[in-house]
N, C-alpha and C. Protein backbone atom coordinates (compact mmCIF):
# COMPACT_ATOMS: atom_id res chain seq x y z
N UNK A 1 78.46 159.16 14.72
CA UNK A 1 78.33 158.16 13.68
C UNK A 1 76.95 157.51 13.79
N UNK A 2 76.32 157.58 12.44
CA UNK A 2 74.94 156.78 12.74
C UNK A 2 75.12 155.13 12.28
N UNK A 3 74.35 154.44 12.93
CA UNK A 3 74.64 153.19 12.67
C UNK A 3 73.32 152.93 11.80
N UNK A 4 73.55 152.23 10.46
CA UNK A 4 72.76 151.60 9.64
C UNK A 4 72.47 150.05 9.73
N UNK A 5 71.13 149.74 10.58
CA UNK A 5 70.64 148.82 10.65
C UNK A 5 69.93 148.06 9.16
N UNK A 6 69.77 146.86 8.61
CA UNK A 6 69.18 146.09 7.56
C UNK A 6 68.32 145.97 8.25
N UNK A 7 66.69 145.84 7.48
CA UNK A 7 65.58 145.04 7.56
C UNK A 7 66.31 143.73 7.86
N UNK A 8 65.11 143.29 8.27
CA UNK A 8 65.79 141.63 8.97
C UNK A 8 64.84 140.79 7.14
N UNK A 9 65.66 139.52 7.16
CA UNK A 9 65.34 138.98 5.99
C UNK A 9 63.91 138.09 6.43
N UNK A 10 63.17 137.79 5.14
CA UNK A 10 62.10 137.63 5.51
C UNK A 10 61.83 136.24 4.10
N UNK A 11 60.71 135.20 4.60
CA UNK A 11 60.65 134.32 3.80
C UNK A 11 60.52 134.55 2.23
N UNK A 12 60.79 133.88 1.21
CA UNK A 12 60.62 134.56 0.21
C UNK A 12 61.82 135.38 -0.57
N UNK A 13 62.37 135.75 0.27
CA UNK A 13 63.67 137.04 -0.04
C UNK A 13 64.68 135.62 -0.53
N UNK A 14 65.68 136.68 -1.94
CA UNK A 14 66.38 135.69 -1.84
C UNK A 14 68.27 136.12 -1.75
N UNK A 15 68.70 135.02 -1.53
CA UNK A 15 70.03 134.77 -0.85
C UNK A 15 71.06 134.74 -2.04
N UNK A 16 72.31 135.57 -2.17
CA UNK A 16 72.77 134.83 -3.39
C UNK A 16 73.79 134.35 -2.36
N UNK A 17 74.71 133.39 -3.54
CA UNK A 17 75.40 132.11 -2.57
C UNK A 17 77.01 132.38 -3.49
N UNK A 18 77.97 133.11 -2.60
CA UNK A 18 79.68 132.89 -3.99
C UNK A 18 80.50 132.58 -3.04
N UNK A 19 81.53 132.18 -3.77
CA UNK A 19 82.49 131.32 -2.98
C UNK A 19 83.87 132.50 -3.66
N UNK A 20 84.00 133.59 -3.31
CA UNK A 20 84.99 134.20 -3.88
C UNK A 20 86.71 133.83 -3.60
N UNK A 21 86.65 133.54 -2.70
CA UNK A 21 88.18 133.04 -2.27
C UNK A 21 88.67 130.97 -3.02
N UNK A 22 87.62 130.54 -2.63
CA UNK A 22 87.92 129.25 -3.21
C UNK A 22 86.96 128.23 -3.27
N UNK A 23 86.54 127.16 -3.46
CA UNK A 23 85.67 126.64 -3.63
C UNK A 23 85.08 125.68 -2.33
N UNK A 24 83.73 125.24 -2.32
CA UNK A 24 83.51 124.66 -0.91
C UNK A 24 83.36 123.03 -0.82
N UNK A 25 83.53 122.34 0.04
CA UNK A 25 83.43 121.20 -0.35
C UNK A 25 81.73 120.54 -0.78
N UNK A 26 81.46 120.16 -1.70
CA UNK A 26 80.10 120.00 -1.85
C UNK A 26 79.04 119.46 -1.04
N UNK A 27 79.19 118.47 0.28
CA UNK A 27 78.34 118.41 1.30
C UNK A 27 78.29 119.58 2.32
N UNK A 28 79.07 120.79 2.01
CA UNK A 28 79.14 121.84 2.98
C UNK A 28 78.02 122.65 2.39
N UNK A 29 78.30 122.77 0.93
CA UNK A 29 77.35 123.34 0.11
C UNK A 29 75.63 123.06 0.60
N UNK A 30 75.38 121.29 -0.19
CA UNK A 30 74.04 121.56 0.17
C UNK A 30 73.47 121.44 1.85
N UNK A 31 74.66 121.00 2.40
CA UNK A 31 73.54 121.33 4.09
C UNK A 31 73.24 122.70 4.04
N UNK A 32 74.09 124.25 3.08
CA UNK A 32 73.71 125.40 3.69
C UNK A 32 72.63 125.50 2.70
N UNK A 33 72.43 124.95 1.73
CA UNK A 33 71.35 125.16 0.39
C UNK A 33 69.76 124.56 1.29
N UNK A 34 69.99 123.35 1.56
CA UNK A 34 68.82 122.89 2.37
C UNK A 34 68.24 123.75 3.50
N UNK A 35 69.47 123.90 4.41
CA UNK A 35 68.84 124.45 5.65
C UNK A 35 68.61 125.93 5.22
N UNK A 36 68.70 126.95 4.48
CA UNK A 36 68.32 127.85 3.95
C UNK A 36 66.98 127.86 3.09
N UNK A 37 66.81 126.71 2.48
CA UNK A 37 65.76 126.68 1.48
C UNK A 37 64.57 126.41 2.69
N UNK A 38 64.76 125.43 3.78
CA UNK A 38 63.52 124.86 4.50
C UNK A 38 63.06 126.16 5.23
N UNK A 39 63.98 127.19 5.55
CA UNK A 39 63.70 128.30 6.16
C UNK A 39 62.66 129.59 5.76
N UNK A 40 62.87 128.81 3.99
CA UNK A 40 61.64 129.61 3.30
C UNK A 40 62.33 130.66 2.15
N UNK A 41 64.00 130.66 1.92
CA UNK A 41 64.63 131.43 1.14
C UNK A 41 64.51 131.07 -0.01
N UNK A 42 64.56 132.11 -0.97
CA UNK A 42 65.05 131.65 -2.39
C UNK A 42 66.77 131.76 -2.57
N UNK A 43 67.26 130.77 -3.43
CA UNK A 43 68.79 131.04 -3.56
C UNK A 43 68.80 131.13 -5.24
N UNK A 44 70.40 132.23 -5.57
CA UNK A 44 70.66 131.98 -6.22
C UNK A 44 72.12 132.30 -6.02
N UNK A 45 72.30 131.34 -7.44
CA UNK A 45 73.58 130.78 -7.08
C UNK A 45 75.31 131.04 -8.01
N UNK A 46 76.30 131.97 -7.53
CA UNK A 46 77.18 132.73 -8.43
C UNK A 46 77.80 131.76 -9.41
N UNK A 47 78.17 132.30 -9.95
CA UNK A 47 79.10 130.92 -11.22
C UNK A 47 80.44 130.41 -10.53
N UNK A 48 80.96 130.66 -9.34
CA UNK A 48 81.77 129.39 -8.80
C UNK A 48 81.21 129.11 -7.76
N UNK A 49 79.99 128.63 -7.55
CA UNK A 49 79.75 127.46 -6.56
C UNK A 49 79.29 126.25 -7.28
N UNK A 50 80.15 125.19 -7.03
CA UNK A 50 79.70 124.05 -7.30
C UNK A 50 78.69 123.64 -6.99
């Protein structure tokens, strides 16, 4: 079996963000929006995240 490694993510690259099972509480939200964005990501964001 070969194992398929990802490029590692890099500033700039962007993140999409879904909440498929249920929704998140909204200060859970932006601490991961912030601490992702200061890291240098772009986000975007699925139609159920608050």
């Amino acid at each position: 079996m070969n194992i398929i490694t990802p490029k590692p993510l890099i500033k700039g690259d962007i993140i999409g963000l879904v909440s498929p099972s249920s929704s998140l509480r909204p200060g859970v939200i932006d601490a991961g929006v912030h601490f992702l964005k200061d890291l240098g990501f772009k986000l975007k964001s699925g139609n159920h995240i608050n």
